[in-house]
N, C-alpha and C. Protein backbone atom coordinates (compact mmCIF):
# COMPACT_ATOMS: atom_id res chain seq x y z
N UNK A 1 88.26 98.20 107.42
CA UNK A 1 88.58 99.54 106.99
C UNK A 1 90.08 99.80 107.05
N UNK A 2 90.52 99.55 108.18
CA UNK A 2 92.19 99.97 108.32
C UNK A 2 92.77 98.88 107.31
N UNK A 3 92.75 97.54 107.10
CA UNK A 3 93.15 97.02 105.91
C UNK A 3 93.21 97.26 104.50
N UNK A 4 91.70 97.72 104.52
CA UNK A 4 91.96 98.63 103.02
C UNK A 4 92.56 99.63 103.13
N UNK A 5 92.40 100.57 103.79
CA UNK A 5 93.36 101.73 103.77
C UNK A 5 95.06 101.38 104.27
N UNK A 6 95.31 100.12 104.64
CA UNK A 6 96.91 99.66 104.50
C UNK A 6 97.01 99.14 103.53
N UNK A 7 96.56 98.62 102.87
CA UNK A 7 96.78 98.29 101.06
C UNK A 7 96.99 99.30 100.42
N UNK A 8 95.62 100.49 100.26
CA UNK A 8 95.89 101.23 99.35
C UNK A 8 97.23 102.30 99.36
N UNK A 9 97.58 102.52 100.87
CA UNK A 9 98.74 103.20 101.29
C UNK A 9 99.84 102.71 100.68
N UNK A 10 99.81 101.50 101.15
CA UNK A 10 101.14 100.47 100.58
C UNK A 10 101.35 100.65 98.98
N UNK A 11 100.51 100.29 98.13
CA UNK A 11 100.03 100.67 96.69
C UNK A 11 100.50 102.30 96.09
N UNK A 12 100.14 102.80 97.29
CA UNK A 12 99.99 104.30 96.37
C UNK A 12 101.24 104.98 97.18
N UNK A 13 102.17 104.18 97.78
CA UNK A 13 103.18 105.05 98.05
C UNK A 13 104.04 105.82 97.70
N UNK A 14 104.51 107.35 98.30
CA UNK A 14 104.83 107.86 97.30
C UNK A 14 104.34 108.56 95.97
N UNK A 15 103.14 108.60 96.17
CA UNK A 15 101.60 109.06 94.82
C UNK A 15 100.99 109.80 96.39
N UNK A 16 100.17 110.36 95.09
CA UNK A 16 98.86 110.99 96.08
C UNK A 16 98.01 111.29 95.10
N UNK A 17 96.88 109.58 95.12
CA UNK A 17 95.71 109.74 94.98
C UNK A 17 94.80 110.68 94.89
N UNK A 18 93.57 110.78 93.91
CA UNK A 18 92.37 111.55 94.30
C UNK A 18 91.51 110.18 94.44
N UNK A 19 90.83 110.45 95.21
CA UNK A 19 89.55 109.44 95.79
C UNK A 19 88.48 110.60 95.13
N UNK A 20 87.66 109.49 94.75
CA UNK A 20 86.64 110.10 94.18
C UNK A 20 85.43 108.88 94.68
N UNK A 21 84.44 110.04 95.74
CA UNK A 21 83.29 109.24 96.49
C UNK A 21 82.52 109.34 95.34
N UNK A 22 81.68 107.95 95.43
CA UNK A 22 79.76 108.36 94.80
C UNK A 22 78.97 108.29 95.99
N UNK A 23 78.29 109.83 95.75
CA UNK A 23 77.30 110.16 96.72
C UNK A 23 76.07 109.42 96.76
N UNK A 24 75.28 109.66 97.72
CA UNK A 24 75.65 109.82 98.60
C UNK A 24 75.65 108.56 99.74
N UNK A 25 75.22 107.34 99.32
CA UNK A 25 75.66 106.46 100.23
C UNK A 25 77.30 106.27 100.40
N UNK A 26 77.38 106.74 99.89
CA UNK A 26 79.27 106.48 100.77
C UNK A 26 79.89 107.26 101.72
N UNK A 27 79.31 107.81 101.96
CA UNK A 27 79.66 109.21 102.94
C UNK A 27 80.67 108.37 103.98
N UNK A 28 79.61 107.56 104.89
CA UNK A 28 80.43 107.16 105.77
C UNK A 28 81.75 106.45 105.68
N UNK A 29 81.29 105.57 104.77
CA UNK A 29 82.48 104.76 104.53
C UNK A 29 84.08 105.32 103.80
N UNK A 30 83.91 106.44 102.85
CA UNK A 30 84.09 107.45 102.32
C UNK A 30 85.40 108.07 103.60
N UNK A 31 84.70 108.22 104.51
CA UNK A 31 85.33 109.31 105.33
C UNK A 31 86.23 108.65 106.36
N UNK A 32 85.73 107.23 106.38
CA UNK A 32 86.24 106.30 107.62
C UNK A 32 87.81 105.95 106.91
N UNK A 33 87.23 105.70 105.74
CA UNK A 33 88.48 105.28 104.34
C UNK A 33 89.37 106.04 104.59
N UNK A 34 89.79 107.69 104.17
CA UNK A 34 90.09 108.33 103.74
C UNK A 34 90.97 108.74 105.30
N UNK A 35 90.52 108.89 106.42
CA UNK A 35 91.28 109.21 107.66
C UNK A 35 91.90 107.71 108.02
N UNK A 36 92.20 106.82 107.28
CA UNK A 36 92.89 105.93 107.99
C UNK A 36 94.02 105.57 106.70
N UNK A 37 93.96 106.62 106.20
CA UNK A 37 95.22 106.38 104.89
C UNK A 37 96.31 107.37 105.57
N UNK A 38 97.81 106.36 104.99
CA UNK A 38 98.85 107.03 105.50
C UNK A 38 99.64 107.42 104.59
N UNK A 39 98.91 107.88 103.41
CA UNK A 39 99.63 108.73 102.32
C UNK A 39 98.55 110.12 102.06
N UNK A 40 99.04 111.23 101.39
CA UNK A 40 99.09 112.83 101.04
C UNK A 40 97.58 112.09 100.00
N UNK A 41 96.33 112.48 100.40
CA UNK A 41 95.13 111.94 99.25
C UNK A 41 94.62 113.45 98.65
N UNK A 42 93.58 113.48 97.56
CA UNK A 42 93.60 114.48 97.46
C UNK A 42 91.26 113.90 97.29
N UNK A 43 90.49 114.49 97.78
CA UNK A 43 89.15 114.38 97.89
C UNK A 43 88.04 114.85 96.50
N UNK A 44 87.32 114.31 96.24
CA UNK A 44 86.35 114.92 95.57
C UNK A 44 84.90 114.04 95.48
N UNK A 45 83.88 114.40 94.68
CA UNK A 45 82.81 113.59 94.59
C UNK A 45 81.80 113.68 93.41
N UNK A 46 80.88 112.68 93.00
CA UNK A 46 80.60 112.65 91.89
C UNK A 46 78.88 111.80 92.80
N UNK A 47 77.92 112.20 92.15
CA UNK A 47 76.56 111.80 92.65
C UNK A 47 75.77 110.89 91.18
N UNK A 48 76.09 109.58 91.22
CA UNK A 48 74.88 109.06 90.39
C UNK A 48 73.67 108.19 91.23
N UNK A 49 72.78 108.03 90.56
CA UNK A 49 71.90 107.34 90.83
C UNK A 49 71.14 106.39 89.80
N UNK A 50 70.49 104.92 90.48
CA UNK A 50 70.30 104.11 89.72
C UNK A 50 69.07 103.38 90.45
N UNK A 51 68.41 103.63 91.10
CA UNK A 51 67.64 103.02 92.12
C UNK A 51 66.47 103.66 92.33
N UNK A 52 65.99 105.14 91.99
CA UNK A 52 65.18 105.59 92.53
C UNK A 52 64.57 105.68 93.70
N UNK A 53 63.03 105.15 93.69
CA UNK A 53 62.87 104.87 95.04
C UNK A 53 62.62 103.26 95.26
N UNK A 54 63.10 102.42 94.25
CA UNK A 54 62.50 100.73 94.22
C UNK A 54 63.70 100.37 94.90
N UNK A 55 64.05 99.23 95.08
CA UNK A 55 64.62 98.05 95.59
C UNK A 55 66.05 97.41 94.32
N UNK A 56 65.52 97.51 93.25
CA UNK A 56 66.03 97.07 92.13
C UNK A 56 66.63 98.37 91.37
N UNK A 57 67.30 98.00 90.20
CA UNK A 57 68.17 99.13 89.66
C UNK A 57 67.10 99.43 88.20
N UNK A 58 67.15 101.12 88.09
CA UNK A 58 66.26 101.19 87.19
C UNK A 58 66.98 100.60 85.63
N UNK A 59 68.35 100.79 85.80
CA UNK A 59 69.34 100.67 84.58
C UNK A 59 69.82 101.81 83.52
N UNK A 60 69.54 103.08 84.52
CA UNK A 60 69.60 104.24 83.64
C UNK A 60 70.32 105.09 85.01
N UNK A 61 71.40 105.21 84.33
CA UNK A 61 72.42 106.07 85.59
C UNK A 61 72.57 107.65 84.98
N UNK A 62 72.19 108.27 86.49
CA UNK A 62 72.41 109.77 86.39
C UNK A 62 73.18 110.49 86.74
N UNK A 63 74.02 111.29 86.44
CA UNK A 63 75.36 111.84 87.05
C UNK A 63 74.29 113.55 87.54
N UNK A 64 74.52 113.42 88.74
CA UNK A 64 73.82 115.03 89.09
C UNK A 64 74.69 115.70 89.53
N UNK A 65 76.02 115.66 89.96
CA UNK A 65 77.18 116.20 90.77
C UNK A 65 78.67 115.52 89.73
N UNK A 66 79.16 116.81 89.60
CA UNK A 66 80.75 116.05 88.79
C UNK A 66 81.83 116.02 89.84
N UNK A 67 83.19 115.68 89.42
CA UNK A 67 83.96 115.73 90.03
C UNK A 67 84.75 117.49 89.20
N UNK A 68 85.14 117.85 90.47
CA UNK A 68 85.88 119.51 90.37
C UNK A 68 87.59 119.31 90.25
N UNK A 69 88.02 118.39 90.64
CA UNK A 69 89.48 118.21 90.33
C UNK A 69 89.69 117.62 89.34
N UNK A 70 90.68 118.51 88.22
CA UNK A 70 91.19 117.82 87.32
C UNK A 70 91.87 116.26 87.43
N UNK A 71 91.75 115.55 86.77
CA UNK A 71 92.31 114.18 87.04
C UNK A 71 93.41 113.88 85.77
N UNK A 72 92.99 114.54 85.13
CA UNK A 72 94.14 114.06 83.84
C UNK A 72 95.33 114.25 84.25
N UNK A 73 96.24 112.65 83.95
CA UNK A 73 97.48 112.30 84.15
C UNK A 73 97.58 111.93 85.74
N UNK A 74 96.61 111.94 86.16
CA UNK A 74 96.80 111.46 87.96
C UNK A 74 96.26 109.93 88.03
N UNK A 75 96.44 109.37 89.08
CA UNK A 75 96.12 108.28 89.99
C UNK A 75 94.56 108.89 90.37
N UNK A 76 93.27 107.40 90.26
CA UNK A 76 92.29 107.68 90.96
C UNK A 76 91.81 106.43 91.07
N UNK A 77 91.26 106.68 92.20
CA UNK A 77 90.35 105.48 92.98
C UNK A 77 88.94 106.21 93.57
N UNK A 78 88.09 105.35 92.56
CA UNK A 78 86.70 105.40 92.72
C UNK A 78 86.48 104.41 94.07
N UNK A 79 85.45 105.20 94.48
CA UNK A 79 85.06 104.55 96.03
C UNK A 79 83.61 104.96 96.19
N UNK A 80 83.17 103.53 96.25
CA UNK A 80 81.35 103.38 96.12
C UNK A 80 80.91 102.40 97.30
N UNK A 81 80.01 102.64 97.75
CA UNK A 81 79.36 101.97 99.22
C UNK A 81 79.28 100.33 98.50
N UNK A 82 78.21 100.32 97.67
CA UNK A 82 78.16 99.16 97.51
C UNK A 82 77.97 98.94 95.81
N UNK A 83 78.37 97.79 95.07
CA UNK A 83 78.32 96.96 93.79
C UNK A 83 77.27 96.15 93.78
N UNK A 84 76.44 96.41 93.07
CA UNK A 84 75.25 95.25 92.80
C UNK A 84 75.03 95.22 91.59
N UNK A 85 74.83 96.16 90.71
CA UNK A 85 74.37 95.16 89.22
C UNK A 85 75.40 95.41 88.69
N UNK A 86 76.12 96.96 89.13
CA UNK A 86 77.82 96.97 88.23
C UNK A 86 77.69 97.84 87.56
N UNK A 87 76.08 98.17 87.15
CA UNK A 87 75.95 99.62 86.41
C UNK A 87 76.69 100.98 86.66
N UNK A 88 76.39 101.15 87.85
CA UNK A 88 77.09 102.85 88.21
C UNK A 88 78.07 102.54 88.24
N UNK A 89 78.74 101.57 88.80
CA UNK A 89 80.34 101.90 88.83
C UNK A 89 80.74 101.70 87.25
N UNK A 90 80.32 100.87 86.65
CA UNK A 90 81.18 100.76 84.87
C UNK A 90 81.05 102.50 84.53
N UNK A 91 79.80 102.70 84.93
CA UNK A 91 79.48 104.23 84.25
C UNK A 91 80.21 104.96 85.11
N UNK A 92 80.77 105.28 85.77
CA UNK A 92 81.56 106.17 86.51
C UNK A 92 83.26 106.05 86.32
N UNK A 93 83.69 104.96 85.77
CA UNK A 93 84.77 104.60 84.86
C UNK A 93 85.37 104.88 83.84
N UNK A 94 84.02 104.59 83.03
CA UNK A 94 83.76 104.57 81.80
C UNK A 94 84.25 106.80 81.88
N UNK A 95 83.16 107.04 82.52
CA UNK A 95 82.95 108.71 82.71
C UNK A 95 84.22 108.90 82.59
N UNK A 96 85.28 108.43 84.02
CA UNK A 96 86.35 109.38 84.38
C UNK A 96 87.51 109.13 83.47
N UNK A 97 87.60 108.01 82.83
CA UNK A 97 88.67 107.34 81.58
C UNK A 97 88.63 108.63 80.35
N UNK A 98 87.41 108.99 80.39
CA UNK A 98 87.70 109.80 78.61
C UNK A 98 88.29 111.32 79.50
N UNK A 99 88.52 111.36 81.06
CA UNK A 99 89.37 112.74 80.97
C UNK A 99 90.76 112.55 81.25
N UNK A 100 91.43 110.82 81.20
CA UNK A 100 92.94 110.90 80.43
C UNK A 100 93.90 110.80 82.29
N UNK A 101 93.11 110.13 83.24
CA UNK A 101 93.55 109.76 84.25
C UNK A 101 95.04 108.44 83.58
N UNK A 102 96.19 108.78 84.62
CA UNK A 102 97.12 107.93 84.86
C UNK A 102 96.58 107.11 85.06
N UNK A 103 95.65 106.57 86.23
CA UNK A 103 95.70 105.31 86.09
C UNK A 103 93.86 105.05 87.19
N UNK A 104 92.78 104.47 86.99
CA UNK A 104 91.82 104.25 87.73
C UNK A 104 91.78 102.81 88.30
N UNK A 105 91.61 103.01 89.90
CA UNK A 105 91.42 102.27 90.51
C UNK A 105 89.76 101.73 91.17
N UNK A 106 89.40 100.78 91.32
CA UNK A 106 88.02 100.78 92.52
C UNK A 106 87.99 100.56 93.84
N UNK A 107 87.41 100.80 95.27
CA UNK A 107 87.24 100.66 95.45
C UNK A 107 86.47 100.61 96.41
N UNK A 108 85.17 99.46 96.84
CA UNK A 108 83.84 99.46 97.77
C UNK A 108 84.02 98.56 98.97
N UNK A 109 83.26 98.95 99.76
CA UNK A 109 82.93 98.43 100.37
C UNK A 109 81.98 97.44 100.69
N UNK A 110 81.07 97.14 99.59
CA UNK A 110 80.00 95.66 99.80
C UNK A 110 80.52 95.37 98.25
N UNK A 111 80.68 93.97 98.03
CA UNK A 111 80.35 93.58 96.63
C UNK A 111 79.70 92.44 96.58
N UNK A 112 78.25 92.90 95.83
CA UNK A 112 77.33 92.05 96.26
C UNK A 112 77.01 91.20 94.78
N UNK A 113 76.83 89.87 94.79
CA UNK A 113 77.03 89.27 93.95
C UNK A 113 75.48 88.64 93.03
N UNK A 114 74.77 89.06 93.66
CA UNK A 114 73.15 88.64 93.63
C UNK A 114 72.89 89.09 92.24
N UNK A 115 72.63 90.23 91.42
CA UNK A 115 72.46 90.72 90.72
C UNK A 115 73.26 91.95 89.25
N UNK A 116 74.60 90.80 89.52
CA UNK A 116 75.76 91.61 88.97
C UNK A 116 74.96 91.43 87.41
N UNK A 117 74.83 92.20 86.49
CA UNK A 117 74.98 92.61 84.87
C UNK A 117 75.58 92.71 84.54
N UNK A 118 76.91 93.32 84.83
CA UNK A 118 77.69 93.83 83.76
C UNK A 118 78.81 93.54 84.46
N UNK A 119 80.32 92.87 83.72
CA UNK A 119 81.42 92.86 84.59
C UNK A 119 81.97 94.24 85.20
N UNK A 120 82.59 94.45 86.05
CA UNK A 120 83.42 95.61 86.26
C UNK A 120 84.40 94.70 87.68
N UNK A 121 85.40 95.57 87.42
CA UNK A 121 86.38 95.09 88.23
C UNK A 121 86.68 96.02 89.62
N UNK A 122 86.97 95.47 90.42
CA UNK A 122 87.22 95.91 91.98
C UNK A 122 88.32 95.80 92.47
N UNK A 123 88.80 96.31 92.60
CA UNK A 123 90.66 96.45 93.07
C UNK A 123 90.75 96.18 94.84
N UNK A 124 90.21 96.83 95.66
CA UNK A 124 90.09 96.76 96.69
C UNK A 124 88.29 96.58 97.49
N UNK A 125 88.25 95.29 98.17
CA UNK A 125 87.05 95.17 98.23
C UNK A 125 86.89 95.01 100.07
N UNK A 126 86.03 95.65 100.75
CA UNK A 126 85.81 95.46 101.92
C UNK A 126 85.12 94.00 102.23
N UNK A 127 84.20 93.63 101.92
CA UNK A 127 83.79 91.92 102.22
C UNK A 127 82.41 92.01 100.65
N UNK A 128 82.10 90.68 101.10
CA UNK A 128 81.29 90.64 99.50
C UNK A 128 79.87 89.42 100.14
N UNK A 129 78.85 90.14 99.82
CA UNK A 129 77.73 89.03 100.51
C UNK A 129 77.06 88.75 99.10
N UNK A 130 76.55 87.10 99.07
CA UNK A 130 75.62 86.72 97.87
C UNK A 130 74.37 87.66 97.39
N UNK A 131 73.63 87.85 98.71
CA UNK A 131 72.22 88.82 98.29
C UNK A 131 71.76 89.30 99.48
N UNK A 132 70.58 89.84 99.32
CA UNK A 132 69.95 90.78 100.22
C UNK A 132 70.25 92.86 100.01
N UNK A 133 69.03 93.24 100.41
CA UNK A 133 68.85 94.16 100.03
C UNK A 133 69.93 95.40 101.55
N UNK A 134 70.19 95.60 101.56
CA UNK A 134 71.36 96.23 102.89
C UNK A 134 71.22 97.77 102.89
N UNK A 135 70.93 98.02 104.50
CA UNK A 135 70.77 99.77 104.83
C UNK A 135 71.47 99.78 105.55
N UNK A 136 72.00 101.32 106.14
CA UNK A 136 72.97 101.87 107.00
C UNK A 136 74.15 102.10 106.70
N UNK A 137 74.89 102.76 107.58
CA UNK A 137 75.99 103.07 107.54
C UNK A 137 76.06 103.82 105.93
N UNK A 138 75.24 104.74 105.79
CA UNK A 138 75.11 105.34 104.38
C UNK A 138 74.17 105.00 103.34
N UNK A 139 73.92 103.40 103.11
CA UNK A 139 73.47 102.47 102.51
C UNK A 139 71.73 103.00 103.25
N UNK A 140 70.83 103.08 101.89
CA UNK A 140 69.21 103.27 101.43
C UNK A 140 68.45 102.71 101.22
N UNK A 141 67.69 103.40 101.66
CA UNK A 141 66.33 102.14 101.30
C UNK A 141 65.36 103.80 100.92
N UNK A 142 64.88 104.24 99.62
CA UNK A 142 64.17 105.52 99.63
C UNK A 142 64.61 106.22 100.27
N UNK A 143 66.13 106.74 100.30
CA UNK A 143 66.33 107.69 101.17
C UNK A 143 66.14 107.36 103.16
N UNK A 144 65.97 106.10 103.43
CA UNK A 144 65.97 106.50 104.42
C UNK A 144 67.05 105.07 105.16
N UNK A 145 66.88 105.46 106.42
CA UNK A 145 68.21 103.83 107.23
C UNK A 145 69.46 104.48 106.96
N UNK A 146 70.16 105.56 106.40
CA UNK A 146 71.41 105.73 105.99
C UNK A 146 72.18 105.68 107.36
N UNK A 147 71.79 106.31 108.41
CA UNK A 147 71.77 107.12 109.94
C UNK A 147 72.18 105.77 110.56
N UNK A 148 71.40 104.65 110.49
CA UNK A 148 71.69 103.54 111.16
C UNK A 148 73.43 102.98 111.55
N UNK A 149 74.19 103.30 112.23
CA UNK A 149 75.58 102.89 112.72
C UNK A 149 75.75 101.84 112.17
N UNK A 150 75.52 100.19 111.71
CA UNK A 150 75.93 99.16 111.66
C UNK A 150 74.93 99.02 110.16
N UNK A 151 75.54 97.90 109.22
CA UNK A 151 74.82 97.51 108.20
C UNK A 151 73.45 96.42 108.22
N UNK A 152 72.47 95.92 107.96
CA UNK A 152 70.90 95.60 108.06
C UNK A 152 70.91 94.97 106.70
N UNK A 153 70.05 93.98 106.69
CA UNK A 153 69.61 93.08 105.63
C UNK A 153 67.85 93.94 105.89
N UNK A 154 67.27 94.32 104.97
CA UNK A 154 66.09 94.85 104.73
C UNK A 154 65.34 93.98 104.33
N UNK A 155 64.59 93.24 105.18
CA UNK A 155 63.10 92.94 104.84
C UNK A 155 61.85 92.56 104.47
């Protein structure tokens, strides 16, 4: 955590970022991120979903929550718990590009390589595991395990 947030500091010096979380598994990580940056950030959040209640991605992403800060002509870095098929994050890119951002950044904390579809790129990555399904620390299983302190291979 403090590594990524000394990169992105280093990077964005002199700027002040909007971080833009996807809800709601990122909360934690989200918040751990964001207090260990040593530059002026500015917060917001955006809620898709792709998972329902299965294991696997349905392939149909829903935006239920937007982001409230204008972004056009600013610096942003998307920040998502975890990457697995690549869907939500392309679509959350894809989203924030047509409102004319300076410049979009990514970055997660799992990038998981098991079931990638679609390329998308990651700028800053916390560690990256082959497969397995992972709860806690924000990270779901039907809504539930988010509560769990440490990350879990499910099952």
């Amino acid at each position: 955590m403090k590594s990524l947030a000394r990169k992105i500091s280093s990077d964005y010096e002199d700027k002040e970022p909007i971080f833009i979380g996807i809800l709601n598994g990122v909360i934690f990580f989200f918040a751990d991120l964001v207090r260990e940056l040593s530059i002026p950030a500015k917060i917001d959040f955006m809620r898709a979903a792709s998972y329902g209640t299965g294991m696997t991605s349905s392939g149909e992403i829903k935006i239920s929550k937007d982001v409230e800060i204008p972004i056009e002509g600013k610096d942003v870095i998307i920040v998502e718990d975890i990457v697995d098929s690549g869907l939500t994050l392309k679509e959350m890119i894809k989203e924030l590009e047509n409102r004319a951002p300076r410049s979009i950044r990514t970055c997660v904390l799992i990038n998981k390589l098991e079931r990638r579809d679609v390329d998308v790129s990651i700028d800053y990555c916390g560690f990256e595991i082959e497969k397995g399904f992972l709860v806690g620390y924000g990270l779901d299983y039907d809504e539930k395990y988010r509560n769990l302190p440490d990350i879990y291979t499910l099952e």
